[in-house]
N, C-alpha and C. Protein backbone atom coordinates (compact mmCIF):
# COMPACT_ATOMS: atom_id res chain seq x y z
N UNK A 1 -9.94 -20.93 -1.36
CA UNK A 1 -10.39 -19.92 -0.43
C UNK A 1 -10.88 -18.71 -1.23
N UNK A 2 -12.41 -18.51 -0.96
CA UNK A 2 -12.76 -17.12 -1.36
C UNK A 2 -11.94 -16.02 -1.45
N UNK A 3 -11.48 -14.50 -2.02
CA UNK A 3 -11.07 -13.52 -1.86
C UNK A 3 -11.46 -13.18 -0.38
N UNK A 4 -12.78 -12.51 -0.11
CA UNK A 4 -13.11 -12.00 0.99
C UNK A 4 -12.77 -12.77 2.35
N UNK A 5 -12.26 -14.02 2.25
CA UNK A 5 -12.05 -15.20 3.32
C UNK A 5 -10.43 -14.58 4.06
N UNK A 6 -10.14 -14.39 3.14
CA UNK A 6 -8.40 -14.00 3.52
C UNK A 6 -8.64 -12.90 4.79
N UNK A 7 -9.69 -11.69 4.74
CA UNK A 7 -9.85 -11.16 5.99
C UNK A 7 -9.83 -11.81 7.12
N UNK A 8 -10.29 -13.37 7.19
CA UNK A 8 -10.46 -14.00 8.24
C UNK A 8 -8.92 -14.74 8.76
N UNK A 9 -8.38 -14.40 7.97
CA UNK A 9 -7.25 -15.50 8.28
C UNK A 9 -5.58 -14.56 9.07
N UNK A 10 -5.36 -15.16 9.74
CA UNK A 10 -5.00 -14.45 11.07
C UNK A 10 -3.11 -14.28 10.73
N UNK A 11 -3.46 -13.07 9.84
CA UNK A 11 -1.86 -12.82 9.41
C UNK A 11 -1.92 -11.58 8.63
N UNK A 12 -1.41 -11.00 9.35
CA UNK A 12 -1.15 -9.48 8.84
C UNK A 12 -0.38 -9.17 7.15
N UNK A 13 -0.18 -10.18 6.64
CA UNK A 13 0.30 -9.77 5.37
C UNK A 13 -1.15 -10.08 4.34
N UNK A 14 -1.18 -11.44 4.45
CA UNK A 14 -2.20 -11.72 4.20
C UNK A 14 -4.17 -11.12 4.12
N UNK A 15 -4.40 -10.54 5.27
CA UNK A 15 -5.34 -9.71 5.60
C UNK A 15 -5.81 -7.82 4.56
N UNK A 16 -4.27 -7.25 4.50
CA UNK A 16 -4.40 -6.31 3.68
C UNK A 16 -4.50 -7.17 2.36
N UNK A 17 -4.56 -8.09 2.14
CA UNK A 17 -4.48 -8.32 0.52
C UNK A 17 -6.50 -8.11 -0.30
N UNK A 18 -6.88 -8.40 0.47
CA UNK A 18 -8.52 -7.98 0.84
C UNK A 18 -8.61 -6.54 0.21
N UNK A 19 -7.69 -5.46 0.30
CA UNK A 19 -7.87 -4.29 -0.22
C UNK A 19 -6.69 -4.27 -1.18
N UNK A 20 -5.76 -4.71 -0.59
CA UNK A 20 -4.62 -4.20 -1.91
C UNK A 20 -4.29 -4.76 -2.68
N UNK A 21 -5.39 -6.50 -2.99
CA UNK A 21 -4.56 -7.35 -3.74
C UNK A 21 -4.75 -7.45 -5.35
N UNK A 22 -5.17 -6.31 -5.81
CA UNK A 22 -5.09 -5.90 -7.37
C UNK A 22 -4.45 -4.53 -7.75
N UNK A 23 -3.89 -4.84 -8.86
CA UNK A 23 -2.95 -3.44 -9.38
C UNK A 23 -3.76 -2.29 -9.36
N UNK A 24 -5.43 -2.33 -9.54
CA UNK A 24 -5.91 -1.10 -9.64
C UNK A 24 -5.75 -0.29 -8.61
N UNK A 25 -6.15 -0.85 -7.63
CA UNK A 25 -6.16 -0.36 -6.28
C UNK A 25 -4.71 0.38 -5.55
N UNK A 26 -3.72 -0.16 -6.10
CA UNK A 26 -2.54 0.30 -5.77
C UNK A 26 -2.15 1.24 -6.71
N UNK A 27 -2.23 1.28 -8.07
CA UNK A 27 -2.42 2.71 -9.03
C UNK A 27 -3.00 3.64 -8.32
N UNK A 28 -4.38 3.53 -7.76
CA UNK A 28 -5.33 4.37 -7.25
C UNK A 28 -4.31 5.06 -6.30
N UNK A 29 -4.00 4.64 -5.40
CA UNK A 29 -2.57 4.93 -4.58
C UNK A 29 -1.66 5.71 -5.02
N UNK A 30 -0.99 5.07 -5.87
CA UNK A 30 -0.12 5.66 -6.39
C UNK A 30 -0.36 7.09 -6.64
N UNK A 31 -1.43 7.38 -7.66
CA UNK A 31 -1.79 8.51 -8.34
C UNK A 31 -2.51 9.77 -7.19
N UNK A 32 -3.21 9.06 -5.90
CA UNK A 32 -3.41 9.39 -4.73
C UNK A 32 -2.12 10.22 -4.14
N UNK A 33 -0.68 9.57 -3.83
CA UNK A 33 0.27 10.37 -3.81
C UNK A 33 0.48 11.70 -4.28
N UNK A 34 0.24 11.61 -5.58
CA UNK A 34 0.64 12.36 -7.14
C UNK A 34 -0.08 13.69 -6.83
N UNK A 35 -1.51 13.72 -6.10
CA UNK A 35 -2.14 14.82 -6.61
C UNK A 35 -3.50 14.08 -7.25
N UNK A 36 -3.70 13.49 -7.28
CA UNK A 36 -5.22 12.97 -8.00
C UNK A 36 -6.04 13.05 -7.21
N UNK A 37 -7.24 13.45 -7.36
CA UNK A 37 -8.12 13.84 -6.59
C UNK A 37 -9.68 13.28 -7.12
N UNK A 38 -9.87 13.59 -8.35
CA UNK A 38 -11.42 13.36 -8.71
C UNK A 38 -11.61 12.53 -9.89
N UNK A 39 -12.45 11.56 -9.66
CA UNK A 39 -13.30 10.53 -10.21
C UNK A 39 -12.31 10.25 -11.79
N UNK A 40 -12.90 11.53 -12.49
CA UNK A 40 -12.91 11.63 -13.84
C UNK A 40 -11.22 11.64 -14.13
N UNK A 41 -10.54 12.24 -12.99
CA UNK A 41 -8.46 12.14 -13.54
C UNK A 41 -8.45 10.65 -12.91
N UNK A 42 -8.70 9.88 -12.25
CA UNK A 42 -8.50 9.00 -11.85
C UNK A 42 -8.87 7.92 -13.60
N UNK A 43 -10.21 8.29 -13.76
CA UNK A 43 -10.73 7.37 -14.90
C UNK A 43 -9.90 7.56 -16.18
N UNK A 44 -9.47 8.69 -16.05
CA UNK A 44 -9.14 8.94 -17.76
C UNK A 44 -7.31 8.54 -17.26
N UNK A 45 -6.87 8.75 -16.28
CA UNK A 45 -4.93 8.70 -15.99
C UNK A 45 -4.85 6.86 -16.10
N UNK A 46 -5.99 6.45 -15.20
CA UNK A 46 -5.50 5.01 -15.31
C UNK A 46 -6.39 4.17 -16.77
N UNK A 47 -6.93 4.89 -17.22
CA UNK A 47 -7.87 3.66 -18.39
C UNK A 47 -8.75 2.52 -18.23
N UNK A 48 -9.05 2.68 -16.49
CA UNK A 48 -9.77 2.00 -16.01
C UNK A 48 -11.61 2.36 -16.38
N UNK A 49 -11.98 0.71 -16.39
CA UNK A 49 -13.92 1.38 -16.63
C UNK A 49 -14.32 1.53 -15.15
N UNK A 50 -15.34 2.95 -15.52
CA UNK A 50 -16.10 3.55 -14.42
C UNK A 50 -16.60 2.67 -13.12
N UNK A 51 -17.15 1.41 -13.62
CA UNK A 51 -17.71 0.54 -12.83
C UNK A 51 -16.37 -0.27 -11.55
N UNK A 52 -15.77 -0.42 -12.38
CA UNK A 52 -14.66 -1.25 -11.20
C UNK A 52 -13.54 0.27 -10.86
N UNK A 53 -13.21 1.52 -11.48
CA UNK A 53 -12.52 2.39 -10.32
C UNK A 53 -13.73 2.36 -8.98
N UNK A 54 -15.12 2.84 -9.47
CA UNK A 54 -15.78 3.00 -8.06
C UNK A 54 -15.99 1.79 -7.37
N UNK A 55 -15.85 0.53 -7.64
CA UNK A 55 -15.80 -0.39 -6.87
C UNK A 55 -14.75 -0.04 -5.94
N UNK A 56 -12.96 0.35 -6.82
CA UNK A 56 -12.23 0.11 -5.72
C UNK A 56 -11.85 1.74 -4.78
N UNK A 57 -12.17 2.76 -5.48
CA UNK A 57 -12.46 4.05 -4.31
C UNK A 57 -13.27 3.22 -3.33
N UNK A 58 -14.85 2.67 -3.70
CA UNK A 58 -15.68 2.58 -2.78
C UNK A 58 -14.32 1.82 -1.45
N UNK A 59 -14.04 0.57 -2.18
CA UNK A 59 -13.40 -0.30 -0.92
C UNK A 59 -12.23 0.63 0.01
N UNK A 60 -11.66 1.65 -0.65
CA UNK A 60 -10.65 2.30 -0.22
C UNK A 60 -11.30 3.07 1.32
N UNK A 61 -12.41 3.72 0.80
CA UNK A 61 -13.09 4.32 1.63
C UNK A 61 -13.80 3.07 2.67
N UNK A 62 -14.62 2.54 2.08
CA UNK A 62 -15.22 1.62 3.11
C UNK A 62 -13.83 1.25 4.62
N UNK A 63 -12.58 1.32 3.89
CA UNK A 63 -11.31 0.97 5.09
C UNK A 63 -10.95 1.89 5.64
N UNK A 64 -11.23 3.52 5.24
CA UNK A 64 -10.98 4.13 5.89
C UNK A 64 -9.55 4.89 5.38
N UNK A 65 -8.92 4.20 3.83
CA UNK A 65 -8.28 5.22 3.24
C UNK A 65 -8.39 6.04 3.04
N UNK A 66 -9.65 6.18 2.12
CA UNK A 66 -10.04 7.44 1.54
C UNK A 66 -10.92 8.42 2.19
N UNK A 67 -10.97 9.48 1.88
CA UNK A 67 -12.10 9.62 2.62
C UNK A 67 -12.48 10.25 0.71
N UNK A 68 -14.18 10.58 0.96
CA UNK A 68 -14.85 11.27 -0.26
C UNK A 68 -14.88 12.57 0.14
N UNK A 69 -15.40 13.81 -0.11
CA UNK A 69 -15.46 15.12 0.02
C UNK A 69 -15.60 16.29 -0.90
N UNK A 70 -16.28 17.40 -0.54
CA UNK A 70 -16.76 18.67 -1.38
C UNK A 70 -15.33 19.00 -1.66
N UNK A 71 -14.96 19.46 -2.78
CA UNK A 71 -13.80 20.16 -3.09
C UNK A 71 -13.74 21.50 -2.54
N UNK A 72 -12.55 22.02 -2.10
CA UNK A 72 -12.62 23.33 -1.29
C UNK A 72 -13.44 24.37 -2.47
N UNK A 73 -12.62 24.47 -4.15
CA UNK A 73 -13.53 25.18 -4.72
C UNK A 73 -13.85 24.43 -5.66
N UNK A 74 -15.35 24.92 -5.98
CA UNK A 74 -16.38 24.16 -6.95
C UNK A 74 -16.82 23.14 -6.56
N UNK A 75 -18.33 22.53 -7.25
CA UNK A 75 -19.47 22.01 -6.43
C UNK A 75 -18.65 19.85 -6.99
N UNK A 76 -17.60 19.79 -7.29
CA UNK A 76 -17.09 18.52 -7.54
C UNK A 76 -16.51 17.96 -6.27
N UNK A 77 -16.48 16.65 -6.15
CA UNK A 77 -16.00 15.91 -5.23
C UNK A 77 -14.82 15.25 -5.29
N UNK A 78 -13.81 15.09 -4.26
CA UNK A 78 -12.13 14.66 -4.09
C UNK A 78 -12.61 13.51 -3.38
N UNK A 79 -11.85 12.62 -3.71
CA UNK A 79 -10.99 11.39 -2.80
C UNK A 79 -9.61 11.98 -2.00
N UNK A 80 -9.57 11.87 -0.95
CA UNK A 80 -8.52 12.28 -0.21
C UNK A 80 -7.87 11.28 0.80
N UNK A 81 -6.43 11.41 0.45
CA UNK A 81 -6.03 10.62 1.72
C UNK A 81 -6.65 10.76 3.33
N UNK A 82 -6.64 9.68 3.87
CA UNK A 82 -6.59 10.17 5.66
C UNK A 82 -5.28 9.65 5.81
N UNK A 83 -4.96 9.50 7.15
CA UNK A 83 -3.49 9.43 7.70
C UNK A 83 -3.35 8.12 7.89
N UNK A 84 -4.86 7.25 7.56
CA UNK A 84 -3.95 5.47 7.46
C UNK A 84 -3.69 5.64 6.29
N UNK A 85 -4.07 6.42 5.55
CA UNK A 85 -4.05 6.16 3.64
C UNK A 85 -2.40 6.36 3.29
N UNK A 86 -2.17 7.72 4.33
CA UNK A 86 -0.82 7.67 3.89
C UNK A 86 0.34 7.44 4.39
N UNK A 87 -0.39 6.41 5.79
CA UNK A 87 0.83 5.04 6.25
C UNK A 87 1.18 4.17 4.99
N UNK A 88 0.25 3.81 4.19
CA UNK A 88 0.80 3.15 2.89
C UNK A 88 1.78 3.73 1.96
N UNK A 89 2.53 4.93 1.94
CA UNK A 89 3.37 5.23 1.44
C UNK A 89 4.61 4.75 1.47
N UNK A 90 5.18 3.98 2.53
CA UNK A 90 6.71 3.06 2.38
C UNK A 90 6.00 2.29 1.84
N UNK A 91 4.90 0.93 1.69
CA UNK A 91 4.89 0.07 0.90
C UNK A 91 5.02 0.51 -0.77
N UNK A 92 4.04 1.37 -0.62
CA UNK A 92 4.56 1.82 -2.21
C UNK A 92 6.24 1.74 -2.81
N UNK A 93 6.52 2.80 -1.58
CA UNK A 93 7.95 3.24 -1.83
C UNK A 93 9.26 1.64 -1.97
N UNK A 94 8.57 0.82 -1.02
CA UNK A 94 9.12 -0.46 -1.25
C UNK A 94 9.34 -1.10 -2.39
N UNK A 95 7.99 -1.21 -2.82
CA UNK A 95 7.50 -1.64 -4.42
C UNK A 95 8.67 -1.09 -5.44
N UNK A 96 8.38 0.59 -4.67
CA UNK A 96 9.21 0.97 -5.85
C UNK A 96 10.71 0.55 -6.41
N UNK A 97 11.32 0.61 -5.08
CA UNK A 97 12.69 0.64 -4.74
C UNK A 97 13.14 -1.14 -5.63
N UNK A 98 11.77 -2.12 -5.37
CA UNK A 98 12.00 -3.24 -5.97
C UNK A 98 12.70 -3.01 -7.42
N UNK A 99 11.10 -2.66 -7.94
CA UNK A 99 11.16 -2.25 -9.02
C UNK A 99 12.35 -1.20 -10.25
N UNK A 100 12.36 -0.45 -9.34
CA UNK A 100 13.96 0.38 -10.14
C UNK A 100 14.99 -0.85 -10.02
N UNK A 101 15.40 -1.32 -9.15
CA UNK A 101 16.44 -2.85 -8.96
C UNK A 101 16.05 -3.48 -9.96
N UNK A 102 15.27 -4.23 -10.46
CA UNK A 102 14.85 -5.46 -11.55
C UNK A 102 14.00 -5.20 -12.59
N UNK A 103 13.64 -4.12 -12.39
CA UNK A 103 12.33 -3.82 -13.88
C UNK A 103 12.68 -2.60 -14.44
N UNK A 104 13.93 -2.07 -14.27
CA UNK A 104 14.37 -0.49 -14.91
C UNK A 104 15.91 -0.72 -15.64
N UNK A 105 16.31 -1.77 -16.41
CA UNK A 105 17.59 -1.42 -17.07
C UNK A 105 18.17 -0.60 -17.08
N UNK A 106 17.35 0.85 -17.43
CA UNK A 106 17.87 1.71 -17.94
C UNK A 106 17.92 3.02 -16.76
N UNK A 107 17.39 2.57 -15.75
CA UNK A 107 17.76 3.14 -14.62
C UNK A 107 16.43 3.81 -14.31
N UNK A 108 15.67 4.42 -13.21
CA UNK A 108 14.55 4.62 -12.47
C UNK A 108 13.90 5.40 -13.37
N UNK A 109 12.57 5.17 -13.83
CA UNK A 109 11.81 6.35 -14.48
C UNK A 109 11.97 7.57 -13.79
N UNK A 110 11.68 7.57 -12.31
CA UNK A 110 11.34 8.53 -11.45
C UNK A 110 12.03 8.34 -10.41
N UNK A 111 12.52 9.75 -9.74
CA UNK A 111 13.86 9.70 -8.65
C UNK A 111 12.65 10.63 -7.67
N UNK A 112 13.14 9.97 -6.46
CA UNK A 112 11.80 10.35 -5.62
C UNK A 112 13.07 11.20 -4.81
N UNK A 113 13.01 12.67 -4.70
CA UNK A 113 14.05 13.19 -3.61
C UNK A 113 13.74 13.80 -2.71
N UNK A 114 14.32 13.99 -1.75
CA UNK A 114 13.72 14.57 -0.31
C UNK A 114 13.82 15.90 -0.57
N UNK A 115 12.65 16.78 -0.19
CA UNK A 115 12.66 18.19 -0.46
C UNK A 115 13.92 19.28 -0.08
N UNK A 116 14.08 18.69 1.56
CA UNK A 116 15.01 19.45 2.00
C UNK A 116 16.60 19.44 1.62
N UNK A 117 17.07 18.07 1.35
CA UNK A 117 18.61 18.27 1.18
C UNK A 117 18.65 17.46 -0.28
N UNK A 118 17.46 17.58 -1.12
CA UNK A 118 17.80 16.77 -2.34
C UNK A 118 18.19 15.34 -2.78
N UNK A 119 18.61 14.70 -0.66
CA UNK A 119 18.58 12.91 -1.46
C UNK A 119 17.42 12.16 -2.06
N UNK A 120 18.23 10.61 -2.05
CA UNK A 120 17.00 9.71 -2.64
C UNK A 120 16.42 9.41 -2.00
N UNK A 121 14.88 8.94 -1.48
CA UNK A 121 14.20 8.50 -0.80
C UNK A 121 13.78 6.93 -0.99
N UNK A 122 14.33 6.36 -0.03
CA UNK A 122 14.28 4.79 -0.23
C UNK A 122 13.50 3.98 1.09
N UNK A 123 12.66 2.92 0.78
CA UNK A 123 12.18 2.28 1.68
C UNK A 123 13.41 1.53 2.76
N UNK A 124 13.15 1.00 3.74
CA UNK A 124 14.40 0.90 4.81
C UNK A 124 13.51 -0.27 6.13
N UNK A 125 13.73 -1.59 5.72
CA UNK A 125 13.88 -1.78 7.14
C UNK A 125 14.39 -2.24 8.01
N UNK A 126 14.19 -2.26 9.48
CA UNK A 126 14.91 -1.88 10.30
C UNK A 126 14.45 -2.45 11.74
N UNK A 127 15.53 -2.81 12.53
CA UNK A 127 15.34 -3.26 13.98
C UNK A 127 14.47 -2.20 14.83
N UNK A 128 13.35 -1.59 15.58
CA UNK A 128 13.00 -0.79 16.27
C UNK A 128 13.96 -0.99 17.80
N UNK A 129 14.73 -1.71 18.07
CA UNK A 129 15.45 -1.14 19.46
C UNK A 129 16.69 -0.88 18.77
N UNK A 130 17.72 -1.59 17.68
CA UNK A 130 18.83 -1.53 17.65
C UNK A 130 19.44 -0.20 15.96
N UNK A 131 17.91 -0.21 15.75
CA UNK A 131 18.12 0.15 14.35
C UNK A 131 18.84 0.05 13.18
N UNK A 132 19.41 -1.36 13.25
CA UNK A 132 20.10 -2.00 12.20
C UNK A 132 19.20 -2.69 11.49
N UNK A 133 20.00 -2.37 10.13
CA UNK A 133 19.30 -2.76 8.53
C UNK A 133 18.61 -4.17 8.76
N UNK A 134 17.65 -4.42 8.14
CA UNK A 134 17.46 -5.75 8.15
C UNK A 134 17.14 -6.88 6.60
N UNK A 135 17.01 -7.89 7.01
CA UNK A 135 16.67 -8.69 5.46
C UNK A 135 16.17 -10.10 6.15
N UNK A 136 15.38 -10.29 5.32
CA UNK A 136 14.52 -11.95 5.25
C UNK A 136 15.33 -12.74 6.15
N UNK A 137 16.52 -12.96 5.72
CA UNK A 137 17.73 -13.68 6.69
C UNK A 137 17.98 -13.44 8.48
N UNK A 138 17.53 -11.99 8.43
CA UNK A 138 17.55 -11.65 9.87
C UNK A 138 16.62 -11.11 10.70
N UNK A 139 15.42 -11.86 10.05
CA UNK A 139 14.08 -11.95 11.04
C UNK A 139 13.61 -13.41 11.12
N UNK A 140 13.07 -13.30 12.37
CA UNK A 140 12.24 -15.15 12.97
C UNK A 140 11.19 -14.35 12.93
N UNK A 141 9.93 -15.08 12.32
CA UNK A 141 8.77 -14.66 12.11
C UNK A 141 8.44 -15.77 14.04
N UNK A 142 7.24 -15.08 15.02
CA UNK A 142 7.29 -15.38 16.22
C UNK A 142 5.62 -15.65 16.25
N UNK A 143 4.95 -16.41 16.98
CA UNK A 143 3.47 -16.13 17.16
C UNK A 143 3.31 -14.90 18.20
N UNK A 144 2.94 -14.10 17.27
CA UNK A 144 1.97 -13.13 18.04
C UNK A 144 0.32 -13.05 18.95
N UNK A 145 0.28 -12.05 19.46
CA UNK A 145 -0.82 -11.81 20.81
C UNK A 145 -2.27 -12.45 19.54
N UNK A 146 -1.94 -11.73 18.20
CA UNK A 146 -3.38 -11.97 17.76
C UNK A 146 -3.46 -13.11 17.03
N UNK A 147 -2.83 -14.21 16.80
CA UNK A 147 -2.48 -15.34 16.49
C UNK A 147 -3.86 -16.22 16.78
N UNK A 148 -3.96 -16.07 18.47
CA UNK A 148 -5.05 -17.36 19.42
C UNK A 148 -4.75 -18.60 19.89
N UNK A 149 -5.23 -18.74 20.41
CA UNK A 149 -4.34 -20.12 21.45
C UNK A 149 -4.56 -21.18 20.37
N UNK A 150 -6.04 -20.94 19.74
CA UNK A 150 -5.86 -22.42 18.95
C UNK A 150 -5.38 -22.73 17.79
N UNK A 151 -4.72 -21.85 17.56
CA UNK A 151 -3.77 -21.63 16.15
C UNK A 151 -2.65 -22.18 16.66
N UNK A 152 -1.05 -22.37 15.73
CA UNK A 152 -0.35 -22.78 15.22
C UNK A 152 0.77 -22.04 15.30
N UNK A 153 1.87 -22.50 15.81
CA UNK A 153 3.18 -21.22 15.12
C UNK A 153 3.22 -21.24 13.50
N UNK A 154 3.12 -22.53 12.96
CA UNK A 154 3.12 -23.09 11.46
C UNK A 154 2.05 -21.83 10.87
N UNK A 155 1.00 -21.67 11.65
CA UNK A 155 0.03 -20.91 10.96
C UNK A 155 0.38 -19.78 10.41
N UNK A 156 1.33 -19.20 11.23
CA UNK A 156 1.64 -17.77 11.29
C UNK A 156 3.70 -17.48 10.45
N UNK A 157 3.83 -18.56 9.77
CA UNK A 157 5.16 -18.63 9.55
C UNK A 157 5.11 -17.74 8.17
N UNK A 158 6.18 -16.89 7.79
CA UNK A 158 6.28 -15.57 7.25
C UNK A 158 6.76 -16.01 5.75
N UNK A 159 6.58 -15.69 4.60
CA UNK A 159 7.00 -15.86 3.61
C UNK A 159 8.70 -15.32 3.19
N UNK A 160 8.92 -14.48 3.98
CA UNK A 160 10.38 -14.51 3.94
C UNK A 160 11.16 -15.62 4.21
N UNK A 161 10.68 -16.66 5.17
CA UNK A 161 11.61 -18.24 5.23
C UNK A 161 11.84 -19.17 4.46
C-alpha cells in the first residue's frame, strides 16, 4: 500500500499516519511546543535539509496545523500552531511519558511541570463517563458510525488486542 493510500483506509490511527508518520514531522512538533517559530531555527535545531523541512511545514499546514504568517515584529515569517496543532500535545506527551519509562535509564532528560502547583505532567487515559484509568486490557475496540456498512468489524480491530 502506497503512503498516501493509508488516508483512504477507514481507521483513525492509521489515517493520521499520512502526516505524522516520520520523526521529522513530529520534531517539527515538538520544537513547535518549545517556541520555534521560523524556517531557519527549525533548519539549523533539527539538521534537517531545506528541501524535506518545507515539504513537511508545507504538509503541516496543508492539514491545518500550522498555520504560516508575518511575524508580529520584522518583515520574517512564523509557523504557528492553530488549536488542532495543539490538540497534538497529549500524543506527544504520551510518546514522552513512553519514552522516560524505557529509553531514559538515567531518568527523564526533561520534567515537564505544571506551572501552577509545580507537578509532573503526564499523558492519562481514561473512561469519558466513569473516568477510570484505562489500558489496552480494558478497551473493546467497537465498529464505529464511520466504519460503512460494507466494511468489517475485523477491519476496524485496534492494535492494542
Amino acid at each position: 500500500m502506497r503512503y498516501e493510500e493509508l488516508a483512504e483506509v477507514p481507521c483513525s490511527i492509521t489515517r493520521p499516519l499520512v502526516i505524522f508518520g516520520d520523526r521529522w514531522t513530529l520534531l517539527i512538533l515538538k520544537y513547535s511546543f518549545s517556541g520555534i517559530r521560523r524556517f531557519n531555527a527549525f533548519q539549523s535545531t533539527l539538521g534537517i535539509s531545506r528541501s524535506r523541512l518545507q515539504d513537511r511545514l508545507d504538509r503541516l499546514i496543508e492539514h491545518g496545523i500550522l498555520v504560516k504568517q508575518k511575524a508580529a515584529a520584522g518583515a520574517h515569517e512564523e509557523y504557528r500552531l492553530t488549536p488542532k496543532g495543539h490538540d497534538i500535545y497529549p500524543i506527544l506527551m504520551a510518546i514522552r511519558d513512553w519514552g522516560d519509562a524505557y529509553m531514559a535509564p538515567d531518568g527523564p532528560p526533561v520534567e515537564y511541570r505544571h506551572r501552577e502547583c509545580a507537578g509532573e505532567a503526564h499523558s492519562k487515559l481514561e473512561c469519558d463517563v466513569c473516568g477510570t484509568e484505562l489500558t489496552a486490557r480494558d478497551v473493546t475496540p467497537l465498529p464505529g458510525p464511520g466504519l460503512g456498512v460494507a466494511e468489517t468489524s475485523a477491519d476496524a480491530h485496534s492494535p492494542a488486542r
